[in-house]
PDB file of N, CA and C in Angstrom:
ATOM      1  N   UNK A   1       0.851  -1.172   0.000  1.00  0.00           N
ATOM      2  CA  UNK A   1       0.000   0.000   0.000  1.00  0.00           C
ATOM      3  C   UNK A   1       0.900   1.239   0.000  1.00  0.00           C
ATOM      4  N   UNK A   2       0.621   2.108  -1.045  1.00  0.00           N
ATOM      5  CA  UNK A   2       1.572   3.714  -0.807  1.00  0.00           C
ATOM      6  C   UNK A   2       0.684   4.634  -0.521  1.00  0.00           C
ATOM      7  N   UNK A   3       0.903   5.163   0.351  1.00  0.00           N
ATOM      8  CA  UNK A   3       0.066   6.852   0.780  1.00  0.00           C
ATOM      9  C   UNK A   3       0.859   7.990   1.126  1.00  0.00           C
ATOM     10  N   UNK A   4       0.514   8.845   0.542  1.00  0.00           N
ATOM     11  CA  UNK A   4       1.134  10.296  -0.108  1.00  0.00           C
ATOM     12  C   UNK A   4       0.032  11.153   0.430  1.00  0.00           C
ATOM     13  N   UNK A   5       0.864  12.804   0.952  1.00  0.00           N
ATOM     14  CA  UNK A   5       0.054  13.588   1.139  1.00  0.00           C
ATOM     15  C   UNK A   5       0.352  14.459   0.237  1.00  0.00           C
ATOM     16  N   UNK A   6      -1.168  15.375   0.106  1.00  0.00           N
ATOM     17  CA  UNK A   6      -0.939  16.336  -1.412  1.00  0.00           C
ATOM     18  C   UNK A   6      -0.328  18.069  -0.747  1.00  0.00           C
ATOM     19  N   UNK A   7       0.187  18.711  -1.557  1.00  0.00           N
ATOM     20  CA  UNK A   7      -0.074  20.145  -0.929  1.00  0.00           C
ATOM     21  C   UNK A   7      -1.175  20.491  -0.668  1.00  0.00           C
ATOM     22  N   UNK A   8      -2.348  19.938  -0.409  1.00  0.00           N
ATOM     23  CA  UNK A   8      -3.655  20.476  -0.234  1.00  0.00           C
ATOM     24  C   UNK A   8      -3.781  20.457   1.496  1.00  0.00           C
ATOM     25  N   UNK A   9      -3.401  19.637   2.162  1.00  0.00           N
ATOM     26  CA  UNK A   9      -3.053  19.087   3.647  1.00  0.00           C
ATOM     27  C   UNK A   9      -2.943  20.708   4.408  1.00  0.00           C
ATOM     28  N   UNK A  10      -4.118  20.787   5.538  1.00  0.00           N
ATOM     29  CA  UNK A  10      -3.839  21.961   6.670  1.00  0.00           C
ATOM     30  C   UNK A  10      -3.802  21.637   7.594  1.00  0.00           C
ATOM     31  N   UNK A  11      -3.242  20.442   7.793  1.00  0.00           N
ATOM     32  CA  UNK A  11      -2.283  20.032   9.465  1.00  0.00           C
ATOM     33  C   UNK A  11      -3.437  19.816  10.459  1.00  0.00           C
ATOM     34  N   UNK A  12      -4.627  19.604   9.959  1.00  0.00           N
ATOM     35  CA  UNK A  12      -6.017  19.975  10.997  1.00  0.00           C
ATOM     36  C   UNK A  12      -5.555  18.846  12.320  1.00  0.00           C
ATOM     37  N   UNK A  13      -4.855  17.085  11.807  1.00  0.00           N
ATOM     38  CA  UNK A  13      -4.771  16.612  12.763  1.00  0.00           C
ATOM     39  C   UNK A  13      -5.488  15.531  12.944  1.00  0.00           C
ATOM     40  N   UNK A  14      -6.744  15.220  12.078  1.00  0.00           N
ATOM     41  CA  UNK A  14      -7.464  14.184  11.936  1.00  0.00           C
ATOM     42  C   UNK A  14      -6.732  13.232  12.039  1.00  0.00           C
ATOM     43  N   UNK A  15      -5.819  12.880  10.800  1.00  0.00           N
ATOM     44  CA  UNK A  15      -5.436  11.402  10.617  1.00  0.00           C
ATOM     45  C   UNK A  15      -4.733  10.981  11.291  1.00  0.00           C
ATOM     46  N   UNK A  16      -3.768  12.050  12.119  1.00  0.00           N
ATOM     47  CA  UNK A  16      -2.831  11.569  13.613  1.00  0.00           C
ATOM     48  C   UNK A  16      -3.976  10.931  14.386  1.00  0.00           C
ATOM     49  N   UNK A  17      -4.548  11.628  14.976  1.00  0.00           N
ATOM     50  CA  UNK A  17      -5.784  11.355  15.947  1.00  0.00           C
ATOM     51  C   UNK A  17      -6.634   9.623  15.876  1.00  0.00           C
ATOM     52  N   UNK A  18      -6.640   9.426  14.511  1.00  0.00           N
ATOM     53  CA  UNK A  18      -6.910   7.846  13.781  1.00  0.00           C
ATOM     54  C   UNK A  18      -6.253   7.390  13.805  1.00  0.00           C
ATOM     55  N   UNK A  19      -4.883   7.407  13.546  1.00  0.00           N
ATOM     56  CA  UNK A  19      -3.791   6.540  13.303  1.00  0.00           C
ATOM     57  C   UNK A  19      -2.351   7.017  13.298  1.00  0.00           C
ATOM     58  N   UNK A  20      -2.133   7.618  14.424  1.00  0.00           N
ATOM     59  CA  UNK A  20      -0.691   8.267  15.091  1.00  0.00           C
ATOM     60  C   UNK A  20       0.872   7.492  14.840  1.00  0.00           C
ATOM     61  N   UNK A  21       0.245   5.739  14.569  1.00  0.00           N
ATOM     62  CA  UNK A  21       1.394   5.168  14.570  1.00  0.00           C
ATOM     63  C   UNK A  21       1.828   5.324  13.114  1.00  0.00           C
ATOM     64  N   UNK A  22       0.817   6.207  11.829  1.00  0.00           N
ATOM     65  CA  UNK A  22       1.452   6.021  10.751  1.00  0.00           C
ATOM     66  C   UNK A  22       1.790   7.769  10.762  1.00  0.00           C
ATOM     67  N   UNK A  23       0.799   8.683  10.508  1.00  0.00           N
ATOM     68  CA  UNK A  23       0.904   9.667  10.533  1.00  0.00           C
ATOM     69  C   UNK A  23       1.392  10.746  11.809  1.00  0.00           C
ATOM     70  N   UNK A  24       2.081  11.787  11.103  1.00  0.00           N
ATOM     71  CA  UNK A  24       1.867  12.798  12.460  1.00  0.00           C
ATOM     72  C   UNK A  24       2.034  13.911  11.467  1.00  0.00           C
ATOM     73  N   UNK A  25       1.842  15.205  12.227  1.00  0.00           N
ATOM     74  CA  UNK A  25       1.976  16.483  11.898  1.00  0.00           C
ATOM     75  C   UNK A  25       3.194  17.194  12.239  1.00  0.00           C
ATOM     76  N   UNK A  26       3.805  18.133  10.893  1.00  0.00           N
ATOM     77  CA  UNK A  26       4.374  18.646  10.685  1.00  0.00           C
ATOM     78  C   UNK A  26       4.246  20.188  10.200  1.00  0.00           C
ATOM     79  N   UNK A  27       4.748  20.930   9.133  1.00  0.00           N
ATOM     80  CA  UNK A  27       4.059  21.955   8.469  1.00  0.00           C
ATOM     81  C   UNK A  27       2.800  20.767   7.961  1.00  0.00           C
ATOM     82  N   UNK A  28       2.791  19.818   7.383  1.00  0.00           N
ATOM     83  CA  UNK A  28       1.732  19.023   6.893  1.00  0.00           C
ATOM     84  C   UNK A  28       1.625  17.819   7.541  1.00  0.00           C
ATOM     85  N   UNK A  29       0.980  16.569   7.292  1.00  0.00           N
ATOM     86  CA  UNK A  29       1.176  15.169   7.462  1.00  0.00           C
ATOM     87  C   UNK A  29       2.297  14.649   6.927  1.00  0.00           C
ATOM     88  N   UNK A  30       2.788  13.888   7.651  1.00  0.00           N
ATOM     89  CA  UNK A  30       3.941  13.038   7.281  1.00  0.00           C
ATOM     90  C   UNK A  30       3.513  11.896   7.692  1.00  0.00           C
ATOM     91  N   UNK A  31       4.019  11.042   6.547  1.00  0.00           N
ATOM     92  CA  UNK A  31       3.447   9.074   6.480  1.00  0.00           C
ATOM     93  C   UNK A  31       4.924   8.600   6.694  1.00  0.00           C
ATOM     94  N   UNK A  32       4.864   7.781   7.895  1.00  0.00           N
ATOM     95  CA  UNK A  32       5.774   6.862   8.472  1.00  0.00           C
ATOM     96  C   UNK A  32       5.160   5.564   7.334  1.00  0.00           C
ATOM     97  N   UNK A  33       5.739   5.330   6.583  1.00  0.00           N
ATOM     98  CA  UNK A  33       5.633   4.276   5.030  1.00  0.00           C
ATOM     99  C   UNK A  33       6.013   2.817   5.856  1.00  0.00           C
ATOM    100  N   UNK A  34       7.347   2.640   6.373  1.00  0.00           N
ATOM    101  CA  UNK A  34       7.188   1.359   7.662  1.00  0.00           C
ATOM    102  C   UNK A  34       6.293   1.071   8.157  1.00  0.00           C
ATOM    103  N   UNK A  35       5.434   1.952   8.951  1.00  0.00           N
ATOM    104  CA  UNK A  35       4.384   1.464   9.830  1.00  0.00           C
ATOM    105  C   UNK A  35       3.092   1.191   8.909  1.00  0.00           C
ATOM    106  N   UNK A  36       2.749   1.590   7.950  1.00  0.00           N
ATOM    107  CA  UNK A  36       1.654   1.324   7.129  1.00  0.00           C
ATOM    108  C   UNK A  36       1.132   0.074   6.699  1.00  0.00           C
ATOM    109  N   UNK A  37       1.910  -1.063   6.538  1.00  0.00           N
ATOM    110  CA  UNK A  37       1.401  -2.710   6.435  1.00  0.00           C
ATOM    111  C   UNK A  37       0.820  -3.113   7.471  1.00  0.00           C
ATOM    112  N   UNK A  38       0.955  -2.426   8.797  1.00  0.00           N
ATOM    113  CA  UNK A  38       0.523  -3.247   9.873  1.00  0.00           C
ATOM    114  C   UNK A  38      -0.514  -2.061  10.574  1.00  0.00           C
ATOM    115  N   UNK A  39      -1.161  -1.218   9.630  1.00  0.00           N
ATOM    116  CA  UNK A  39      -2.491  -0.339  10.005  1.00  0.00           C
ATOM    117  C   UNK A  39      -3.148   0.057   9.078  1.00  0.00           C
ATOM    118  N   UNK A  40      -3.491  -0.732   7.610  1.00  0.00           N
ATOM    119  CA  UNK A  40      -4.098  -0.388   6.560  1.00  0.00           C
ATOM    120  C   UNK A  40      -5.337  -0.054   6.913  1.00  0.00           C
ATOM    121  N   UNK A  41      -6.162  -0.779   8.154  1.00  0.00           N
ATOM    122  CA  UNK A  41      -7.465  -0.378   7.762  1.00  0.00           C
ATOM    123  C   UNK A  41      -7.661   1.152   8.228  1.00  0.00           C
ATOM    124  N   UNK A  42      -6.673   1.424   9.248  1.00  0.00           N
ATOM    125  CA  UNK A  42      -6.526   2.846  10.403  1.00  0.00           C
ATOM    126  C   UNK A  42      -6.284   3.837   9.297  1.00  0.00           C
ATOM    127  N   UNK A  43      -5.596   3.327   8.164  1.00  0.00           N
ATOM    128  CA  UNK A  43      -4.743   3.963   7.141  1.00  0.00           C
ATOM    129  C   UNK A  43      -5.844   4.730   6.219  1.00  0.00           C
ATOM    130  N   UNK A  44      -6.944   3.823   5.653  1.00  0.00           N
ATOM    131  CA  UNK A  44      -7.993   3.915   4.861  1.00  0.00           C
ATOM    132  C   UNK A  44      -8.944   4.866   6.028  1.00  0.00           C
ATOM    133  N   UNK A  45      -9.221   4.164   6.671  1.00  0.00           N
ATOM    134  CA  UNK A  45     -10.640   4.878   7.855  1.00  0.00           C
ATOM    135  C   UNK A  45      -9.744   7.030   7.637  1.00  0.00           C
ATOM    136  N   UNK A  46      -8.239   7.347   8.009  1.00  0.00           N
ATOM    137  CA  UNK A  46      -7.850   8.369   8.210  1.00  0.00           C
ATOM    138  C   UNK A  46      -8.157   9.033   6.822  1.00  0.00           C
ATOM    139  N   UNK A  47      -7.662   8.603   5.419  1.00  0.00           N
ATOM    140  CA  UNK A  47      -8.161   9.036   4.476  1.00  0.00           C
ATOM    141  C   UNK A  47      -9.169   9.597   3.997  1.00  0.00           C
ATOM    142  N   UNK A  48     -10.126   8.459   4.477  1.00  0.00           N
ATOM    143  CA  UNK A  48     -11.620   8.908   4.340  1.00  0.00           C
ATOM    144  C   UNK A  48     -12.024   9.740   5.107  1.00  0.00           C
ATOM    145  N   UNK A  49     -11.311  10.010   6.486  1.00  0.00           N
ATOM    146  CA  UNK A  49     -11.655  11.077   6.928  1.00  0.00           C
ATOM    147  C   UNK A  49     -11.053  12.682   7.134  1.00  0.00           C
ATOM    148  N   UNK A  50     -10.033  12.596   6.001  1.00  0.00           N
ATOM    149  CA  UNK A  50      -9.715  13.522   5.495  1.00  0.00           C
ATOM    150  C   UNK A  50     -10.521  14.729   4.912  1.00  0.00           C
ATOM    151  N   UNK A  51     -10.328  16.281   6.181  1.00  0.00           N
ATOM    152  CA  UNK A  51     -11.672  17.291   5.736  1.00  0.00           C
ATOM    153  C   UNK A  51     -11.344  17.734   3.770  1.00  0.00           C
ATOM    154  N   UNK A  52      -9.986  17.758   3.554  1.00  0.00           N
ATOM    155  CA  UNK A  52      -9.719  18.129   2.254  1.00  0.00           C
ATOM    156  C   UNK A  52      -9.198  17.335   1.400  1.00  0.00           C
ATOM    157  N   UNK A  53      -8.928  16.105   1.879  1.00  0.00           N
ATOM    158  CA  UNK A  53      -8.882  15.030   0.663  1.00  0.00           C
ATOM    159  C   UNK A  53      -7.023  14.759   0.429  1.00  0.00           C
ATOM    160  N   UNK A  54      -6.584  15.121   0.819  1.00  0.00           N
ATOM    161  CA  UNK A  54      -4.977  15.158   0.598  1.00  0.00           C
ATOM    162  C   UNK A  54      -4.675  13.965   1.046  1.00  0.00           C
ATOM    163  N   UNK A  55      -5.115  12.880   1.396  1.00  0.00           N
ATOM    164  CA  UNK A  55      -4.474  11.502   1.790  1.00  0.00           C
ATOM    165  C   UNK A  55      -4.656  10.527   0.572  1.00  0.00           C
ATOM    166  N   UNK A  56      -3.807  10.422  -0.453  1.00  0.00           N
ATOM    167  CA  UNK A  56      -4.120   9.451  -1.446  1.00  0.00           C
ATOM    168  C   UNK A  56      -3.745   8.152  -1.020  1.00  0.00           C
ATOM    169  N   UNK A  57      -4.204   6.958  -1.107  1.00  0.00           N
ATOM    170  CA  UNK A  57      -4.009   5.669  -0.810  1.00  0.00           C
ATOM    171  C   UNK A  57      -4.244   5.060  -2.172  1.00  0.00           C
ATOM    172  N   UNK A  58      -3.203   4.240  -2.717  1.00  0.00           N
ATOM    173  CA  UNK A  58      -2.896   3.375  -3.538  1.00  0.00           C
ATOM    174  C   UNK A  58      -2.174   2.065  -3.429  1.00  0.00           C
TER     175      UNK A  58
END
């Protein structure tokens, strides 16, 4: 699974809050890419709850 954040990302904090062990905040989200095989569904659920959409999952 690869997930990328877009320049669209305003640090609101959601997807830490869902899933801290992949994401955290910076000027934007940053994806810890290691930890992501072992929290796909935390991974997907944060995406989707993305207010502006900047979490692509592929």
């Amino acid at each position: 699974m690869n997930v990328s954040i877009s320049d669209d990302c305003i640090a609101c904090g959601a997807c830490e809050s869902i899933c801290g062990d992949v994401f955290s905040i910076e000027d934007k989200a940053v994806v810890d890419a290691s930890a992501v095989a072992n929290n796909e569904d935390s991974v997907k659920e944060a995406a989707d709850a993305c207010p502006v959409g900047a979490i692509t999952v592929e």
